[in-house]
Protein backbone atom coordinates (compact mmCIF):
# COMPACT_ATOMS: atom_id res chain seq x y z
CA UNK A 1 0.78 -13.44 -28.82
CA UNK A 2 -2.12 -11.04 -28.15
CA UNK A 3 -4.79 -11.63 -25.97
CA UNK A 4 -7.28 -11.99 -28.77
CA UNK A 5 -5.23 -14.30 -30.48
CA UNK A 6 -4.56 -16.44 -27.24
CA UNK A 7 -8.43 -16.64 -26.47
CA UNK A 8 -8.88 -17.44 -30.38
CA UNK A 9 -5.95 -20.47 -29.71
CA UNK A 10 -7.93 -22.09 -26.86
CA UNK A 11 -11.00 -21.80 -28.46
CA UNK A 12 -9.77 -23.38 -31.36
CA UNK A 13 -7.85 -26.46 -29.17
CA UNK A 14 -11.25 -26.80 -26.91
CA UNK A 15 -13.97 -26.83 -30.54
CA UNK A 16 -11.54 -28.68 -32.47
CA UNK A 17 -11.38 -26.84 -35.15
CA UNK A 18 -7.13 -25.79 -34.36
CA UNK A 19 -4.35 -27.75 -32.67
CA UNK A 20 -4.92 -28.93 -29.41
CA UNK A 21 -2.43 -28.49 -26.11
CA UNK A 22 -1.44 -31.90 -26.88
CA UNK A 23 -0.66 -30.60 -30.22
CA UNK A 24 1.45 -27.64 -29.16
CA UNK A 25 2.99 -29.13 -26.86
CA UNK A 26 6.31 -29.00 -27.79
CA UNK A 27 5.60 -25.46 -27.93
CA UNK A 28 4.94 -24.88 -24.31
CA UNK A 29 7.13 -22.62 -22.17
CA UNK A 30 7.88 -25.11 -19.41
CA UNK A 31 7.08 -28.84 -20.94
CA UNK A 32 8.12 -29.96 -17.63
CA UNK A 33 5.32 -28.70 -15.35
CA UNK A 34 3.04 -31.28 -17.43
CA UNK A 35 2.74 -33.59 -14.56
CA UNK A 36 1.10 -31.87 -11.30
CA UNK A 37 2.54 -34.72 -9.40
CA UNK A 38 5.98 -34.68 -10.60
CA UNK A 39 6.42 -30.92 -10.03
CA UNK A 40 5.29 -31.35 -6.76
CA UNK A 41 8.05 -34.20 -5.78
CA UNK A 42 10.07 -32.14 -7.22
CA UNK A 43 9.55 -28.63 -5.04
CA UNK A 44 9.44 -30.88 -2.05
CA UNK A 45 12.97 -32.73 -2.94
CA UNK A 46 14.24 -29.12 -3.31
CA UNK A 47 12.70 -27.92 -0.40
CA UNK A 48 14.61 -30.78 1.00
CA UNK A 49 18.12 -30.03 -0.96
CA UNK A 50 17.61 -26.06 -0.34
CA UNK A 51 16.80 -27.24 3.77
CA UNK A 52 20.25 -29.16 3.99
CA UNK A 53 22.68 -26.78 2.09
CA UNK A 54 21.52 -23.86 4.21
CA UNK A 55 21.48 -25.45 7.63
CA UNK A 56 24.43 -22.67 8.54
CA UNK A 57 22.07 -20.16 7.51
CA UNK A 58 24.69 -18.21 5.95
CA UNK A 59 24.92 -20.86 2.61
CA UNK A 60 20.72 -20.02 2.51
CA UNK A 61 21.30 -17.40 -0.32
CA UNK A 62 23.75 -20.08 -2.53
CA UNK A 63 21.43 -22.67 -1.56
CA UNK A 64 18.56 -21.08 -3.17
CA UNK A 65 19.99 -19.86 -6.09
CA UNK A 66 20.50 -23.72 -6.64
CA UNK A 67 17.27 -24.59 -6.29
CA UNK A 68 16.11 -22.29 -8.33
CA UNK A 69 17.97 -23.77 -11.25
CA UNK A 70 17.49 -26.84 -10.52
CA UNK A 71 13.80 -25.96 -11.01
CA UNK A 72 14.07 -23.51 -14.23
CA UNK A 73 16.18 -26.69 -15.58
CA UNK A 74 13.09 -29.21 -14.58
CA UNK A 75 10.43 -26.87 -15.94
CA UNK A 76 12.40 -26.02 -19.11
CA UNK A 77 12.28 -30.28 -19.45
CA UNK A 78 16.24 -29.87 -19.35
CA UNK A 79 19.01 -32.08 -17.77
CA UNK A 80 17.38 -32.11 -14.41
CA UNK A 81 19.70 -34.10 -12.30
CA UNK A 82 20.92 -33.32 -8.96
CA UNK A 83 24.71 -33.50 -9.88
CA UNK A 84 24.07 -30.63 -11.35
CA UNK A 85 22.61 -29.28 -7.97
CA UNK A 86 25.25 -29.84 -6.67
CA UNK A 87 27.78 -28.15 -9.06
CA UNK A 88 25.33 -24.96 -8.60
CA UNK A 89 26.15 -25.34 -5.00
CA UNK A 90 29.73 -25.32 -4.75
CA UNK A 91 29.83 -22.82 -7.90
CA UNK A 92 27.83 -20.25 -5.39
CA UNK A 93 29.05 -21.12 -1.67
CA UNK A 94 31.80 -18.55 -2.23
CA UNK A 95 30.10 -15.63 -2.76
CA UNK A 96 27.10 -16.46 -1.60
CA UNK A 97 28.48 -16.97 2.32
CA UNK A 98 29.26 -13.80 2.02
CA UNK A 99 26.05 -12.39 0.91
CA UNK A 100 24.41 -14.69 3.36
CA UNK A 101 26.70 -13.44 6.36
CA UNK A 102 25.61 -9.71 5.61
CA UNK A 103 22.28 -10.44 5.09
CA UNK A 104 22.16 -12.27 8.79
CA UNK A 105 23.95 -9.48 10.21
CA UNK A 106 21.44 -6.98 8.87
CA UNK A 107 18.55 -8.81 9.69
CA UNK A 108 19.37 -9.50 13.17
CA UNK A 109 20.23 -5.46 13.42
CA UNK A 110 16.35 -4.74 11.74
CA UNK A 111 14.96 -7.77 14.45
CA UNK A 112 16.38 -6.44 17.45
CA UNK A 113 15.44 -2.95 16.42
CA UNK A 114 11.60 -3.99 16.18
CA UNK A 115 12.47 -5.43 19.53
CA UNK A 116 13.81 -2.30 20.78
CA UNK A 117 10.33 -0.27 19.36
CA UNK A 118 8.05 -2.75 21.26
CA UNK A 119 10.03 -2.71 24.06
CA UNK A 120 8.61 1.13 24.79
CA UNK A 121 12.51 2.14 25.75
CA UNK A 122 12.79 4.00 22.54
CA UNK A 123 11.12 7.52 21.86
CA UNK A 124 9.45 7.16 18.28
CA UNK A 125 8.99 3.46 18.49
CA UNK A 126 6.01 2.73 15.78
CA UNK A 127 8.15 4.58 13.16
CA UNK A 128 11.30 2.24 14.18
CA UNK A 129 8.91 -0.31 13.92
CA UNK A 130 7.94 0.74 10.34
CA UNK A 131 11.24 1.64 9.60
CA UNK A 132 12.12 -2.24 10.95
CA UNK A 133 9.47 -4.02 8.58
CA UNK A 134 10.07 -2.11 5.31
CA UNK A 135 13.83 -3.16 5.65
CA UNK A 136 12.97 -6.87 6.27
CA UNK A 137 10.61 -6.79 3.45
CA UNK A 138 13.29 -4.60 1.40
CA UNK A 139 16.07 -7.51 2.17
CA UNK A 140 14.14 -10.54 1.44
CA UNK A 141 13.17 -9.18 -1.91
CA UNK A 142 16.35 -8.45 -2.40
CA UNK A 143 17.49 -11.64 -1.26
CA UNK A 144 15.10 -13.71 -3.56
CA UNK A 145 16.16 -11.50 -6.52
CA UNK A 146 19.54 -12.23 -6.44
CA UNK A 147 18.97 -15.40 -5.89
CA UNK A 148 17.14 -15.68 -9.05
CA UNK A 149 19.31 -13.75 -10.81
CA UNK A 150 22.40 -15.78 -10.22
CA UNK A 151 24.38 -17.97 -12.26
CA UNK A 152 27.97 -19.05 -12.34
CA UNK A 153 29.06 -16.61 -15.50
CA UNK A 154 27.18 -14.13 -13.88
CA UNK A 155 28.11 -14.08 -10.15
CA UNK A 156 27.26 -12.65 -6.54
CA UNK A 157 28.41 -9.13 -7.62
CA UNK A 158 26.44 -8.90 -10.90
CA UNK A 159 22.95 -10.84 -9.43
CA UNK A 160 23.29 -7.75 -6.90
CA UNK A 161 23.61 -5.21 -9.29
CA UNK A 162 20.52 -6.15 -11.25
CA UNK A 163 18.68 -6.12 -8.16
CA UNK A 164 16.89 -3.02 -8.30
CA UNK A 165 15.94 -3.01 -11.87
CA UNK A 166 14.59 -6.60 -11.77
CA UNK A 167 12.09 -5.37 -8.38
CA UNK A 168 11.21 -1.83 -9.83
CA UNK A 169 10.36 -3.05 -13.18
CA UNK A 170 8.10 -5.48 -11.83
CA UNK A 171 6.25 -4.22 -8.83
CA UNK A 172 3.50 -6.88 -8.84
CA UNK A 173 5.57 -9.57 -8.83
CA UNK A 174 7.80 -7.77 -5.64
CA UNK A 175 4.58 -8.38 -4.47
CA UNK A 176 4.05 -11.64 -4.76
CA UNK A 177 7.47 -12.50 -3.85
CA UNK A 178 7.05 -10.78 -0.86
CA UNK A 179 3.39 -12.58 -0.04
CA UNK A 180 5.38 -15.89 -0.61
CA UNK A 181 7.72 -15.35 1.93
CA UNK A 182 5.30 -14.36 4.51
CA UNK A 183 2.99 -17.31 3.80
CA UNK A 184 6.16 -18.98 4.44
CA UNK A 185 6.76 -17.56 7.70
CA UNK A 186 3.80 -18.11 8.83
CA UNK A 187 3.31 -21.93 8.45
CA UNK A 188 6.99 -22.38 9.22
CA UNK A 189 6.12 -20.58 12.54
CA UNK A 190 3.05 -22.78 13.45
CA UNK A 191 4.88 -26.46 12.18
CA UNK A 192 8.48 -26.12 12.04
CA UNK A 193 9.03 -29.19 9.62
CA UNK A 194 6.84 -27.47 6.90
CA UNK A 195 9.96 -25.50 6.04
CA UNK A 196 11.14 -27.68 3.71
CA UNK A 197 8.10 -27.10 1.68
CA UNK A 198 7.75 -23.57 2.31
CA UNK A 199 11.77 -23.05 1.03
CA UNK A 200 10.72 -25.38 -2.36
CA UNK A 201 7.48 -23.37 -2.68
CA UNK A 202 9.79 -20.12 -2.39
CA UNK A 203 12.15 -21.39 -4.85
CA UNK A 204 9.44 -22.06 -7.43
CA UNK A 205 7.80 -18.54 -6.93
CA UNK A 206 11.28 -16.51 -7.82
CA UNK A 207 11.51 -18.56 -10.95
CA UNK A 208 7.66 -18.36 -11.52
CA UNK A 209 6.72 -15.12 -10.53
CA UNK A 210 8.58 -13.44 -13.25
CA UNK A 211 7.47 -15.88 -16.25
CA UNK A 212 3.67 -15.52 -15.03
CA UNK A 213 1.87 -14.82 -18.29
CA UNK A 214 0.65 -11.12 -17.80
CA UNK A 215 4.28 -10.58 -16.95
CA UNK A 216 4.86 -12.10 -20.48
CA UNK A 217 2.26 -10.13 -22.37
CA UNK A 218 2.87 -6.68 -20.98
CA UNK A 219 6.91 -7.43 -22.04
CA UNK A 220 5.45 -8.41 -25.67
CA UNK A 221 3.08 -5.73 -25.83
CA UNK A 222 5.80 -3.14 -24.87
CA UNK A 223 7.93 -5.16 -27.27
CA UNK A 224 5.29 -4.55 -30.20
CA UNK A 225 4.58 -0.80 -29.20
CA UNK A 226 7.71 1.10 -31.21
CA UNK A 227 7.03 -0.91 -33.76
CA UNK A 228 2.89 -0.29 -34.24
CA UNK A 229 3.89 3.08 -33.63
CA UNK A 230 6.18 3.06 -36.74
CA UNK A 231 3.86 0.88 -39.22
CA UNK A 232 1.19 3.42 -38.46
């Protein structure tokens, strides 16, 4: 749908003269993000689900990748229920510990590196610094990709190959995946128990972030282009 004919739609539903939301409801993207209140309880009991699973750390990337379609499935107004949670779980604990363990390996490598550069001991240190933050950023993005990009057909090994397509051919939403986790960081590091929110708020970004609707209309209009281009 254009833009035009989107603000033509809500004008229509809000004079009266088209169908309503109520009316195209059925039609809606994610029927189950109706309720404000229910999708909250519901990023909090995944914040809580996501909290448990990845108390080793190293399960953190399979616990996510739960979450996440636990909440694509809750959105989507699909079998919700946290059996299936837990079949996501044990379907991903055996490649994701392995992902996991690399990624904490690597991260504590990039941490005690900025250590190292504030330290002073190291010639160069605000360019190891630098160097220190882009990979950090550069691992949780890839990180959250994955983890949105996994499912049990799929795998570890293919969510990691599609990796760098799925950040470079959305840059804004990189972005806002990356804003998410430091938001997260940050009230994490002031009230530890607010990570069980912050890790249900993450999990709702990486499968919101990519379905926001200029996301949507850019694909569509780039959809639409060849073809204009050939019925001119």
């Amino acid at each position: 749908m254009s833009r035009a004919a989107e603000r033509a739609a809500r004008h229509a539903a809000a004079t009266g003269s088209g169908p309503t939301r109520d009316d195209a409801a059925g039609q809606a993207r994610f029927p189950g993000a109706k309720s404000a209140f229910g999708l909250l309880g519901e990023v909090l009991v995944i914040g809580v689900l996501i909290a448990i699973v990845s108390l080793p750390i190293i399960t953190l990337p399979a616990a996510l990748a739960a979450g996440v379609r636990h909440l694509r499935r809750f959105l989507r107004a699909e079998d919700s229920g946290l059996g299936w949670f837990w079949r996501d779980v044990r379907s991903a604990l055996l490649g994701g510990t392995a992902v996991g363990a690399a990624a904490a390996v690597l991260a504590l490598i990039l941490v005690l590196d900025l250590d190292l550069a504030g330290s002073g001991a190291l010639p160069g240190g605000q360019l190891i610094a630098v160097v220190g933050w882009v990979g950090l950023a550069a691992l949780v993005l890839a990180l959250f990709a994955a983890s949105g990009g996994w499912t049990p057909e799929l795998g570890w090994l293919g969510a990691l190959k599609g990796v760098p397509a799925a950040l470079r051919g959305d840059l804004a939403g990189a972005a806002y995946l990356l804003a998410t986790a430091i938001f997260a960081g940050v009230v994490t590091w002031q009230l530890f128990p607010l990570v069980i929110p912050a890790l249900g708020c993450i999990a709702l970004a990486i499968v919101a972030v990519p379905e926001r609707p200029r996301r949507r209309r850019d694909d569509l209009d780039d959809a639409d282009g060849p073809r204009a281009e050939l019925d001119a």
